[in-house]
PDB file of N, CA and C in Angstrom:
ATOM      1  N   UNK A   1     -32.366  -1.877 -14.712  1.00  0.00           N
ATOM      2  CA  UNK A   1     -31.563  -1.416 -13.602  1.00  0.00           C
ATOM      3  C   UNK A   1     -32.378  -1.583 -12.335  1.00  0.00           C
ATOM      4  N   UNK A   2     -31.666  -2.314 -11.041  1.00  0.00           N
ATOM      5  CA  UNK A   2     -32.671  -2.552 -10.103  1.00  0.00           C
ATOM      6  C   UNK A   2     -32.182  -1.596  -8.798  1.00  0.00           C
ATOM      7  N   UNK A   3     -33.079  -1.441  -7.910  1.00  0.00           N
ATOM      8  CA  UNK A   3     -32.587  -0.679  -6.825  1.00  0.00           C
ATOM      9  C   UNK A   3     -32.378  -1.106  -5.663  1.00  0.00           C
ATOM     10  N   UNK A   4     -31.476  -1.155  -4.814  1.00  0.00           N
ATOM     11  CA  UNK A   4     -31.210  -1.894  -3.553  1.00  0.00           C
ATOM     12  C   UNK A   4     -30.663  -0.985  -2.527  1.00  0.00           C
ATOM     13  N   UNK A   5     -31.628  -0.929  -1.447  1.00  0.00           N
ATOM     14  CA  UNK A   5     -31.777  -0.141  -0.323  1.00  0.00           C
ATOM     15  C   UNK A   5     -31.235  -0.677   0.764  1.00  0.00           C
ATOM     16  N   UNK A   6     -29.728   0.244   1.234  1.00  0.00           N
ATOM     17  CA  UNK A   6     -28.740  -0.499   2.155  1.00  0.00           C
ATOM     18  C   UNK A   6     -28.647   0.427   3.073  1.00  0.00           C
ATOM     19  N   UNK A   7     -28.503  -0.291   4.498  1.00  0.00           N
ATOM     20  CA  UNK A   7     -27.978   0.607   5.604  1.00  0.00           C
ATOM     21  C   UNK A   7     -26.581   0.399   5.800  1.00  0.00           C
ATOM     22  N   UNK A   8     -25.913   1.633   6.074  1.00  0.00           N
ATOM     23  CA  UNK A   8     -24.694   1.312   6.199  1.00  0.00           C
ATOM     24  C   UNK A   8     -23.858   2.839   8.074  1.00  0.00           C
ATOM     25  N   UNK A   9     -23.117   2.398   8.229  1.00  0.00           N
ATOM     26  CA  UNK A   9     -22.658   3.662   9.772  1.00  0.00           C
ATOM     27  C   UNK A   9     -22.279   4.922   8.834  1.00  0.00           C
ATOM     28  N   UNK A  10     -22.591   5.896   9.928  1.00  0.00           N
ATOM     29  CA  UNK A  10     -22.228   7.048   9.311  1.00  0.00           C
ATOM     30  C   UNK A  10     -20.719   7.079   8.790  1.00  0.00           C
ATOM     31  N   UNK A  11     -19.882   6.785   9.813  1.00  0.00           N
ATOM     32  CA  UNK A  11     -18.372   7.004   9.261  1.00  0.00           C
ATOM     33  C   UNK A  11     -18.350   6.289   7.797  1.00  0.00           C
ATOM     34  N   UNK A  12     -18.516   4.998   7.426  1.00  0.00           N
ATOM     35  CA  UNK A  12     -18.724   4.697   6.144  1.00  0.00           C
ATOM     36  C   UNK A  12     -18.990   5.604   5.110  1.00  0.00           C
ATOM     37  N   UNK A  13     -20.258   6.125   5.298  1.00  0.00           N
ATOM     38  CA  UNK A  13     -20.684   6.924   4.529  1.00  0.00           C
ATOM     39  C   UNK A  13     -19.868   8.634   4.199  1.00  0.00           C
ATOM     40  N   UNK A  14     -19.637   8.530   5.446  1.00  0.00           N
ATOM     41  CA  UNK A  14     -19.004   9.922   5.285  1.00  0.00           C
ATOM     42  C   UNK A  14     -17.450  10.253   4.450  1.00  0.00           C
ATOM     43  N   UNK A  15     -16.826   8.686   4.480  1.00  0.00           N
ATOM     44  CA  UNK A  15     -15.671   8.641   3.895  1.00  0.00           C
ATOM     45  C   UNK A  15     -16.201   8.126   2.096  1.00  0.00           C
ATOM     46  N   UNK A  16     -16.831   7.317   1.883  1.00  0.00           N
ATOM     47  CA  UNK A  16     -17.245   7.172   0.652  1.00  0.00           C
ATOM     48  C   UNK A  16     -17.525   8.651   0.089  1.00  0.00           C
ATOM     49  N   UNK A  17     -18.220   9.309   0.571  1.00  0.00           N
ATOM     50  CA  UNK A  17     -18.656  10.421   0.151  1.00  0.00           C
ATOM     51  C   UNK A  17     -17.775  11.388  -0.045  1.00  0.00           C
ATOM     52  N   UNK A  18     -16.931  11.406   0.894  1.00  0.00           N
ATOM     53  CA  UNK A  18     -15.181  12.130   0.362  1.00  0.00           C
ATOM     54  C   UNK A  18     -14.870  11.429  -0.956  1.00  0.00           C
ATOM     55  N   UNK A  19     -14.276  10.265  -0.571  1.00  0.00           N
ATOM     56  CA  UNK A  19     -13.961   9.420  -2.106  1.00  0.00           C
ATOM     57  C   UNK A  19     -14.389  10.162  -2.970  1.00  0.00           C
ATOM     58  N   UNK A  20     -15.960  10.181  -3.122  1.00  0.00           N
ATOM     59  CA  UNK A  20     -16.565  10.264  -4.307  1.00  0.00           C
ATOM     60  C   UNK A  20     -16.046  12.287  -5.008  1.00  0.00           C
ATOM     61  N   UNK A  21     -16.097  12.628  -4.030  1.00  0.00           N
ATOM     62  CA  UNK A  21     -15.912  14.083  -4.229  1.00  0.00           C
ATOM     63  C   UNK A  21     -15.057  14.790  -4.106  1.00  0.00           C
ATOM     64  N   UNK A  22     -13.504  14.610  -3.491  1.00  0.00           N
ATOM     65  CA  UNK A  22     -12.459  13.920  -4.233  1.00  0.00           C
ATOM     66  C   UNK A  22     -11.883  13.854  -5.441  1.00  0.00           C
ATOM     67  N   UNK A  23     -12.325  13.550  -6.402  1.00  0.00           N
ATOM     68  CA  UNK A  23     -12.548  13.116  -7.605  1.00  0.00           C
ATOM     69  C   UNK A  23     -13.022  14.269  -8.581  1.00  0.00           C
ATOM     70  N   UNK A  24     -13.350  15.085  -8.297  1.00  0.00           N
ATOM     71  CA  UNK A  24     -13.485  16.281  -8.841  1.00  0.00           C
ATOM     72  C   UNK A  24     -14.727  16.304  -8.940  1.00  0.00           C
ATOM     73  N   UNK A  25     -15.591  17.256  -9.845  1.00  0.00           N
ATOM     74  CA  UNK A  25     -16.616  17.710  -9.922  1.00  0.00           C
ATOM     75  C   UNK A  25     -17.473  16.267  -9.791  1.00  0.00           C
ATOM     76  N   UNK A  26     -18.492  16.673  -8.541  1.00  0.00           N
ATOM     77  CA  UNK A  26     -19.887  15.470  -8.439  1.00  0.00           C
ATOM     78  C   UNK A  26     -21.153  15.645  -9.534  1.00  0.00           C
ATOM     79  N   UNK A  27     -21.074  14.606 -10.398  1.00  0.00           N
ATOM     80  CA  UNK A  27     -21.912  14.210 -11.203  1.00  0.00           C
ATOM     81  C   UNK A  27     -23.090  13.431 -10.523  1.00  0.00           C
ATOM     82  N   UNK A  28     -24.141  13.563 -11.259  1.00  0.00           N
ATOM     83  CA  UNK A  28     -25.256  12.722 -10.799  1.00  0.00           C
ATOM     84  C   UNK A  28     -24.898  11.426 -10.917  1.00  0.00           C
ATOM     85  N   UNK A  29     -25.300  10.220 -10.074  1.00  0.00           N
ATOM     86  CA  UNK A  29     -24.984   9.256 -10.097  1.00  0.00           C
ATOM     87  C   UNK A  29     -23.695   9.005  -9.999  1.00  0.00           C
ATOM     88  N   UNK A  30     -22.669   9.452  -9.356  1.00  0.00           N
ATOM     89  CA  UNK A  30     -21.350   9.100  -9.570  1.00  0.00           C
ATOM     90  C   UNK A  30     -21.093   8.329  -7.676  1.00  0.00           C
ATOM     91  N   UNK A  31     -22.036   8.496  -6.840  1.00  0.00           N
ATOM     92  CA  UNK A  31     -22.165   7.448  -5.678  1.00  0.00           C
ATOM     93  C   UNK A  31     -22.809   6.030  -6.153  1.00  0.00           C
ATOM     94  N   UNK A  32     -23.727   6.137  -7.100  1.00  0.00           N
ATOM     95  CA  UNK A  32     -23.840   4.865  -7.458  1.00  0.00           C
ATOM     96  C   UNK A  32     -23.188   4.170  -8.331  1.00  0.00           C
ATOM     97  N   UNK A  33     -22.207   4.937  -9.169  1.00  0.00           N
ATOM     98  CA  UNK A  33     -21.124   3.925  -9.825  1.00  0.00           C
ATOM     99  C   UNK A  33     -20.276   3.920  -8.962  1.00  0.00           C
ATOM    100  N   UNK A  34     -19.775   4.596  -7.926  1.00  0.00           N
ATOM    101  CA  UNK A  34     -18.584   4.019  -7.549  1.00  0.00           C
ATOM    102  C   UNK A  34     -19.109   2.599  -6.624  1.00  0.00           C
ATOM    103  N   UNK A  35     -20.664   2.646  -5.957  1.00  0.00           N
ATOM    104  CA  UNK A  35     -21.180   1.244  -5.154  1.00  0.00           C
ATOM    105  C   UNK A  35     -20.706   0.497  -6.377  1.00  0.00           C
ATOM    106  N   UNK A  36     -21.482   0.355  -7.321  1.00  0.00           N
ATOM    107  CA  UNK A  36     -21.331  -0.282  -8.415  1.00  0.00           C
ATOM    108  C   UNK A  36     -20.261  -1.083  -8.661  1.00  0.00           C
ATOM    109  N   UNK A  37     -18.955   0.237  -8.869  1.00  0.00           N
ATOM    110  CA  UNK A  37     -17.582  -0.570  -9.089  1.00  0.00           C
ATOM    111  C   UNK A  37     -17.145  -1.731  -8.270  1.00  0.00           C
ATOM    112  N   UNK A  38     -17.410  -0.894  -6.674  1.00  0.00           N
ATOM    113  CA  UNK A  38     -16.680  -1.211  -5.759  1.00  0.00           C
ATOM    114  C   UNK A  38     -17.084  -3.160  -5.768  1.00  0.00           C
ATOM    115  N   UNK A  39     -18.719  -2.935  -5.631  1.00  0.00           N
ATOM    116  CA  UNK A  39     -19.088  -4.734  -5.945  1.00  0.00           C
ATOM    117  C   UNK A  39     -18.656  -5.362  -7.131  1.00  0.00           C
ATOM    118  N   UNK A  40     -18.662  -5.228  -8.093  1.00  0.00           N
ATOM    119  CA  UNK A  40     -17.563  -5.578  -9.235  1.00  0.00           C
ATOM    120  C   UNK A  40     -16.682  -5.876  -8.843  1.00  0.00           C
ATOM    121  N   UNK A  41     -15.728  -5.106  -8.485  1.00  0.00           N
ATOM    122  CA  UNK A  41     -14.575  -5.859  -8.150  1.00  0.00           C
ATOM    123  C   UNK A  41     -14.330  -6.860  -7.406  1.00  0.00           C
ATOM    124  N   UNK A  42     -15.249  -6.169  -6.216  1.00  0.00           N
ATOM    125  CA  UNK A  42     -15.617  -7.303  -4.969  1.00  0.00           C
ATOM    126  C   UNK A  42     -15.564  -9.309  -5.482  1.00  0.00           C
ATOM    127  N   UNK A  43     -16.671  -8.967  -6.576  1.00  0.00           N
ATOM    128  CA  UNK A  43     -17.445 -10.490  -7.218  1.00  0.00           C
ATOM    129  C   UNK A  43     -15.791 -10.663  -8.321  1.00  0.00           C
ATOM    130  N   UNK A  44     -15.684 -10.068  -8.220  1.00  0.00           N
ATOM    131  CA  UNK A  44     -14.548 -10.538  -9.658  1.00  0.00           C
ATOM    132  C   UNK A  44     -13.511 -11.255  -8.739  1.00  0.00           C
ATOM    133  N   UNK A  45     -13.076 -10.088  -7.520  1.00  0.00           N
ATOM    134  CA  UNK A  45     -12.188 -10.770  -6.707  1.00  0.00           C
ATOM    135  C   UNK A  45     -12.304 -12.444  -6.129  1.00  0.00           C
ATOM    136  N   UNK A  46     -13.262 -12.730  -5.702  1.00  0.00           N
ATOM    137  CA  UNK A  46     -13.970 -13.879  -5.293  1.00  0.00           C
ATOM    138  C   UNK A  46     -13.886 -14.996  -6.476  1.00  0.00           C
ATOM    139  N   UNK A  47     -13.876 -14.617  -7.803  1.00  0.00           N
ATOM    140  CA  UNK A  47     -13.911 -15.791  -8.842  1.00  0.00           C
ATOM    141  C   UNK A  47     -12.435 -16.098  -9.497  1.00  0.00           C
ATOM    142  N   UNK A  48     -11.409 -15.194  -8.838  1.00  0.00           N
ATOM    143  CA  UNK A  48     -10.198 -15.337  -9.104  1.00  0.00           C
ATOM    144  C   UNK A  48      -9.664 -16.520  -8.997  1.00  0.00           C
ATOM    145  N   UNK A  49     -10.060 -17.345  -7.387  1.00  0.00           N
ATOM    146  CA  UNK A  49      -9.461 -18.418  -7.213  1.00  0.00           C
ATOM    147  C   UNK A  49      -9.240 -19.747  -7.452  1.00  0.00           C
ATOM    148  N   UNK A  50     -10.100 -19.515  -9.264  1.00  0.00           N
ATOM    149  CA  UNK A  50     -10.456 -20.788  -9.767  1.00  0.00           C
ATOM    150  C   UNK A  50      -8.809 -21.191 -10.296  1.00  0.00           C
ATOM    151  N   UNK A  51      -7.951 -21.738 -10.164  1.00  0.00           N
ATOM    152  CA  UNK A  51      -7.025 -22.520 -10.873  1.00  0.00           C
ATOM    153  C   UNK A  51      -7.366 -23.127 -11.611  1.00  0.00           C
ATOM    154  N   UNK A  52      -6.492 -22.354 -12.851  1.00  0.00           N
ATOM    155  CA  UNK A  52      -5.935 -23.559 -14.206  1.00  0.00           C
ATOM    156  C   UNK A  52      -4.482 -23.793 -14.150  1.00  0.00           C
ATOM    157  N   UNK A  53      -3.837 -25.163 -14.529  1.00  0.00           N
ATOM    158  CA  UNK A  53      -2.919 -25.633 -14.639  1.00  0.00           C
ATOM    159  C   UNK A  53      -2.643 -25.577 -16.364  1.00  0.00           C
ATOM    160  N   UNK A  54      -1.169 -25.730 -16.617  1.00  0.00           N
ATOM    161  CA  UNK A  54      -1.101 -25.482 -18.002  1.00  0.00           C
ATOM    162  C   UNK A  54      -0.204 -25.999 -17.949  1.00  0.00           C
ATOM    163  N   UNK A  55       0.274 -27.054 -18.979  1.00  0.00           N
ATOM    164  CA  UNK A  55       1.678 -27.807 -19.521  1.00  0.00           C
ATOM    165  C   UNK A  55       2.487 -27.122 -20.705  1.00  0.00           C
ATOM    166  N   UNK A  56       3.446 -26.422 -20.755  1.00  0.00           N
ATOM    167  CA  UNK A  56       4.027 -25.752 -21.612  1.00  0.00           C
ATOM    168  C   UNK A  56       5.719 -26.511 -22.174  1.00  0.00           C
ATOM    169  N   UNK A  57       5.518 -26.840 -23.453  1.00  0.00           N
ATOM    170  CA  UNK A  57       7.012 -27.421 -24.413  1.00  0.00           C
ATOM    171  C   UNK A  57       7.045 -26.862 -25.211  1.00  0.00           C
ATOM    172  N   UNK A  58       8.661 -26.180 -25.247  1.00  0.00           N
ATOM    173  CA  UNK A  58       9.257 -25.371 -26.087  1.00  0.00           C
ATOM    174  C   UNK A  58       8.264 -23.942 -26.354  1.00  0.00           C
ATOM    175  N   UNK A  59       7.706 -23.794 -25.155  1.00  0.00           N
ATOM    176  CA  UNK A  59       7.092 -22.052 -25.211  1.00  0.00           C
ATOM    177  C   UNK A  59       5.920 -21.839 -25.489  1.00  0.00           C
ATOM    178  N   UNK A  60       5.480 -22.853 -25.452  1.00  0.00           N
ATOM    179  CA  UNK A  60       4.007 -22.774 -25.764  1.00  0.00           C
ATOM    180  C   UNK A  60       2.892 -23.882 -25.248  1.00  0.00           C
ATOM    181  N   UNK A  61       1.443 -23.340 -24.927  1.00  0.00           N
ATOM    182  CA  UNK A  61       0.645 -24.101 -24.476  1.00  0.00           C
ATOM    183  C   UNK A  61       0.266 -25.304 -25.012  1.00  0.00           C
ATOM    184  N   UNK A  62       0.493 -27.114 -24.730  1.00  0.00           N
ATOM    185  CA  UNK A  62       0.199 -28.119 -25.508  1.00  0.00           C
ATOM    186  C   UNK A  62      -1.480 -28.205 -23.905  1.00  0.00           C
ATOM    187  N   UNK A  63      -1.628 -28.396 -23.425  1.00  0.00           N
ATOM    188  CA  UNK A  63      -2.643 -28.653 -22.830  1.00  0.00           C
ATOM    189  C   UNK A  63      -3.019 -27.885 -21.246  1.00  0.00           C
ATOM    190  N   UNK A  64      -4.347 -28.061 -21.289  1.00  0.00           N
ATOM    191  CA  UNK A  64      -4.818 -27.165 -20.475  1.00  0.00           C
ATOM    192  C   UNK A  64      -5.687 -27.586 -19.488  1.00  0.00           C
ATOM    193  N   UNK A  65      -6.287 -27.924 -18.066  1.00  0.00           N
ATOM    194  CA  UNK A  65      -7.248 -28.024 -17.269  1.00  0.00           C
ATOM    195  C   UNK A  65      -6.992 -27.766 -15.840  1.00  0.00           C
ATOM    196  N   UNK A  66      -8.594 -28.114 -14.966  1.00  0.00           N
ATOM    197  CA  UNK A  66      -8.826 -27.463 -13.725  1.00  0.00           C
ATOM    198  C   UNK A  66      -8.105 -28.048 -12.826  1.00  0.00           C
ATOM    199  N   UNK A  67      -7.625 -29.259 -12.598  1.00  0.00           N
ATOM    200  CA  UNK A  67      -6.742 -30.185 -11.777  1.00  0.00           C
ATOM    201  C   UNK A  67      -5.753 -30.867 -12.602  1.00  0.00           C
ATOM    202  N   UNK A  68      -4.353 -31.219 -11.836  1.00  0.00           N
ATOM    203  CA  UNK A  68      -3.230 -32.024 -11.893  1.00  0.00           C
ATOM    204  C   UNK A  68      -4.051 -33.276 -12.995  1.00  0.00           C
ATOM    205  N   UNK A  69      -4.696 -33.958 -12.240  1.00  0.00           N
ATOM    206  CA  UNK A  69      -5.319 -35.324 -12.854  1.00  0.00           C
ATOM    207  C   UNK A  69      -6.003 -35.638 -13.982  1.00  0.00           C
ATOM    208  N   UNK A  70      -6.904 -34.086 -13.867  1.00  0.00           N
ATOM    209  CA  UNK A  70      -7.072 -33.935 -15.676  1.00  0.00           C
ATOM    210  C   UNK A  70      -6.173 -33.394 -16.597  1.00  0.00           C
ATOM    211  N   UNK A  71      -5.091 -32.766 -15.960  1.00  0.00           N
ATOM    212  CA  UNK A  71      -4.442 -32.354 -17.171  1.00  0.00           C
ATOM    213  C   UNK A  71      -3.146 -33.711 -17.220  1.00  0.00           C
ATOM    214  N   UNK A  72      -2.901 -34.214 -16.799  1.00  0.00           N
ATOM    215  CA  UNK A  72      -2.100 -35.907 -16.520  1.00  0.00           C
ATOM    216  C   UNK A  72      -2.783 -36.665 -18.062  1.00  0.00           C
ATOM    217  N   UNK A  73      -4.105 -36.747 -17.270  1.00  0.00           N
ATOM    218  CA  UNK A  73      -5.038 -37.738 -18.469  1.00  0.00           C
ATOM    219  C   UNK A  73      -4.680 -36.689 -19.871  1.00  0.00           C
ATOM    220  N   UNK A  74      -4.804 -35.807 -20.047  1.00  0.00           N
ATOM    221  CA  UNK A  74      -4.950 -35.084 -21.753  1.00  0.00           C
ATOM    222  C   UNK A  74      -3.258 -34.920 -22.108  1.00  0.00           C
ATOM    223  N   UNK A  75      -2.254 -35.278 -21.197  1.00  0.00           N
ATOM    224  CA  UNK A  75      -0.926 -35.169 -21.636  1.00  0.00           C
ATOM    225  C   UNK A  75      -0.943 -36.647 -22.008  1.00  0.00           C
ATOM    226  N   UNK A  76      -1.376 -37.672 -21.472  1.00  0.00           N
ATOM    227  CA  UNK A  76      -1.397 -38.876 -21.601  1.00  0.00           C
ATOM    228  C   UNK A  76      -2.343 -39.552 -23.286  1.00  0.00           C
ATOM    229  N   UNK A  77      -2.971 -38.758 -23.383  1.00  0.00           N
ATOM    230  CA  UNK A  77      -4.153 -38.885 -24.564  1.00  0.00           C
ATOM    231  C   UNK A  77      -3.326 -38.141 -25.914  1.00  0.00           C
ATOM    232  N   UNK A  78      -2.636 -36.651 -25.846  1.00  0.00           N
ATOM    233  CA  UNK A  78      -1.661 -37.067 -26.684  1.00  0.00           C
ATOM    234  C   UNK A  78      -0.393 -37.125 -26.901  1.00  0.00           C
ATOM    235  N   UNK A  79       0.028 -37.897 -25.864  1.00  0.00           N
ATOM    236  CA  UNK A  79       1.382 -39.023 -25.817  1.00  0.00           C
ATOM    237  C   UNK A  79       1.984 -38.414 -25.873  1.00  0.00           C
ATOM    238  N   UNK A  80       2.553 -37.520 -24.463  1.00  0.00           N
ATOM    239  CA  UNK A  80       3.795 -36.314 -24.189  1.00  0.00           C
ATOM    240  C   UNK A  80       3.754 -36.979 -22.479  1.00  0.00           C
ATOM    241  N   UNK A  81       4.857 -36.874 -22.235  1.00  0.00           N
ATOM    242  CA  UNK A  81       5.400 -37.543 -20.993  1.00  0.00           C
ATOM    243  C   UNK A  81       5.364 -36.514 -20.166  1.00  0.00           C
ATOM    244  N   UNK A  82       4.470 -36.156 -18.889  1.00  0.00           N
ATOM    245  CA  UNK A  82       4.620 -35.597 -18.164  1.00  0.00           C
ATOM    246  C   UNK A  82       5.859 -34.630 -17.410  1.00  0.00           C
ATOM    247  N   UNK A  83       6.436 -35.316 -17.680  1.00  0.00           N
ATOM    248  CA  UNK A  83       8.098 -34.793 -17.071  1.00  0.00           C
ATOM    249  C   UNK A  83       8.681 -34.221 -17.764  1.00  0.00           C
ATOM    250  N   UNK A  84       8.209 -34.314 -19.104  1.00  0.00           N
ATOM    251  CA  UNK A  84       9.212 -33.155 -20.329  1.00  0.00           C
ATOM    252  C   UNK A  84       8.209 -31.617 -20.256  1.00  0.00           C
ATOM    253  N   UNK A  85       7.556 -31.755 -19.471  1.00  0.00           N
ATOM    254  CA  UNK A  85       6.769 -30.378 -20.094  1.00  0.00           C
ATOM    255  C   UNK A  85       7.265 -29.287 -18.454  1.00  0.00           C
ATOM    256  N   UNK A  86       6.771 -28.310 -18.665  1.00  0.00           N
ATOM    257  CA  UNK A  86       6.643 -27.375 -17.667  1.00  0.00           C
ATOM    258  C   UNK A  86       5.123 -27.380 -17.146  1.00  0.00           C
ATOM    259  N   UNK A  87       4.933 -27.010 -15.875  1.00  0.00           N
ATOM    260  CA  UNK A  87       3.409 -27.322 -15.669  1.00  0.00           C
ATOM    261  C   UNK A  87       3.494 -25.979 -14.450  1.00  0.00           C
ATOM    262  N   UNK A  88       2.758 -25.163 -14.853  1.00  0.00           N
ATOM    263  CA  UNK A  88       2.372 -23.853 -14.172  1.00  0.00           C
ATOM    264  C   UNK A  88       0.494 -23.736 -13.525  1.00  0.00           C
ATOM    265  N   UNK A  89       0.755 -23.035 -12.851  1.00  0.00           N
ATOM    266  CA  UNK A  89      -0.527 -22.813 -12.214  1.00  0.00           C
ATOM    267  C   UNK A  89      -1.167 -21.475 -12.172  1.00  0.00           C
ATOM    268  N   UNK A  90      -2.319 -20.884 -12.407  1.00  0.00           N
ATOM    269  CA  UNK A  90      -2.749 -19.724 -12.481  1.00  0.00           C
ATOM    270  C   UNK A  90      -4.280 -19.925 -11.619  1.00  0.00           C
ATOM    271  N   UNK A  91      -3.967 -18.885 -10.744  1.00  0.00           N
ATOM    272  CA  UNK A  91      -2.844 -17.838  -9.854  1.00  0.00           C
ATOM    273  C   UNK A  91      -1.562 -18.903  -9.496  1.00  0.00           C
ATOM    274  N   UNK A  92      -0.491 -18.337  -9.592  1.00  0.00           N
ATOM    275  CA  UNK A  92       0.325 -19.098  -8.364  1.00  0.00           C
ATOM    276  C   UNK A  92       0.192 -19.283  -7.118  1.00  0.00           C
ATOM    277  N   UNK A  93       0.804 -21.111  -6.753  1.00  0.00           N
ATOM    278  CA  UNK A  93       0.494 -20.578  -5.731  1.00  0.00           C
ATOM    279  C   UNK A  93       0.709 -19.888  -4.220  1.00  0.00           C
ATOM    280  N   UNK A  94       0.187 -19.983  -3.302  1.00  0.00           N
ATOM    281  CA  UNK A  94       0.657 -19.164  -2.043  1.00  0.00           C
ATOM    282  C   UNK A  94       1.978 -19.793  -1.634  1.00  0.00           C
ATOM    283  N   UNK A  95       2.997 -18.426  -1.014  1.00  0.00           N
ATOM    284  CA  UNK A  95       3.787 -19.062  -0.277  1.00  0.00           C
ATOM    285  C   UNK A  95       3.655 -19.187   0.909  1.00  0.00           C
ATOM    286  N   UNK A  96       3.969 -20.291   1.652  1.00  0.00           N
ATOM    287  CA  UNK A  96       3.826 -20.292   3.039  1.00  0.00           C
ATOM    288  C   UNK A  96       5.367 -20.051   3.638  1.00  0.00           C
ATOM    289  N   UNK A  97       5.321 -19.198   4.416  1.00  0.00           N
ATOM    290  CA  UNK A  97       6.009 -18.801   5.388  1.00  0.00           C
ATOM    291  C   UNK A  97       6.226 -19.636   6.745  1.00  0.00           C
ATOM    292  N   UNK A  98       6.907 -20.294   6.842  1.00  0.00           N
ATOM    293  CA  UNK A  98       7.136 -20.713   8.582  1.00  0.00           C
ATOM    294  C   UNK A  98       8.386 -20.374   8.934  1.00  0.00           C
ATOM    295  N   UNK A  99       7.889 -20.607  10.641  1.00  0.00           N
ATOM    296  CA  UNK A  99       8.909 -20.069  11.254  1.00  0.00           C
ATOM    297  C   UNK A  99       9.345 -21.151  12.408  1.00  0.00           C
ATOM    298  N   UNK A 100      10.467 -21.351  12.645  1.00  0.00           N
ATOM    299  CA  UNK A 100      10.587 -21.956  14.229  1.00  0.00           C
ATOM    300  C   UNK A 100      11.158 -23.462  13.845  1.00  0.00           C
ATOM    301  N   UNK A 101      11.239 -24.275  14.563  1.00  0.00           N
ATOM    302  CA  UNK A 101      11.737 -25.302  14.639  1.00  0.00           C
ATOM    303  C   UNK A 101      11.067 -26.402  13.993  1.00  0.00           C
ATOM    304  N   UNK A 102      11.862 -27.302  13.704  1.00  0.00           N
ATOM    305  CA  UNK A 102      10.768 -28.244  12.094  1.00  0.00           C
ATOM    306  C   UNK A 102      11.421 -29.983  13.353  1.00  0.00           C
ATOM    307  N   UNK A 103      10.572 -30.615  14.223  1.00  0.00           N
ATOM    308  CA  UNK A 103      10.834 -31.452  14.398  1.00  0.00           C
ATOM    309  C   UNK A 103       9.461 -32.449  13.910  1.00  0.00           C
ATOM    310  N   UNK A 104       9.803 -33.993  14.893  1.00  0.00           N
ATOM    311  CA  UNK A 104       8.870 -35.060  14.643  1.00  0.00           C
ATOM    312  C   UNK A 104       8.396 -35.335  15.382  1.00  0.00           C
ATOM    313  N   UNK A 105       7.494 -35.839  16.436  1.00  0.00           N
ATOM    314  CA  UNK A 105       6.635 -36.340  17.654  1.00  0.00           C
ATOM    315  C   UNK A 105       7.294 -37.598  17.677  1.00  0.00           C
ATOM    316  N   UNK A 106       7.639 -38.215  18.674  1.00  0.00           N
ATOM    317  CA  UNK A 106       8.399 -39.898  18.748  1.00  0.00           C
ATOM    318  C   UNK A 106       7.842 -40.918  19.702  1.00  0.00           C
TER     319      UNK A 106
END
């Protein structure tokens, strides 16, 4: 277990420290699991945005990879036609929202 010595503003602190107590009876160490958690999640959040693509016929997973192009090549390798399958993405992705007028420059 290593130790890491952070400065942080009082208001920060003063609201973490509610958080923590809050929560009912303060246990020893229960400010350093909640730092703890809080970076956990933090790092987990951050590795979310890896996309996998997945080709799915008749309900179930036939192939799997990190880009369109590799998963093309392994539908192609065993001889399923792109266009019959379903092809999903994880996470989905973002919707974009626009607004306003959709012209062309001339």
């Amino acid at each position: 277990m290593g130790t890491i010595t952070i400065v942080i503003s009082d208001e920060l602190e003063r609201e973490i420290r509610k958080l923590v107590s809050g929560e009912g009876k303060i246990k020893k160490g229960a400010l350093s699991k909640f730092v703890e958690d809080a970076l956990w999640f933090y790092i987990k959040s951050l590795n979310v945005e890896e996309k996998v693509f997945r080709a799915i016929k008749d309900g179930r997973v036939i192939a799997e990879a990190k880009s369109l192009y590799d998963l093309a090549d392994k539908l192609r390798e065993i001889g399923v036609n792109p266009r019959s399958v379903r092809i999903i993405s994880s996470p989905p992705p973002s919707l974009r929202r626009r607004f306003g007028l959709r012209c062309r420059r001339i």
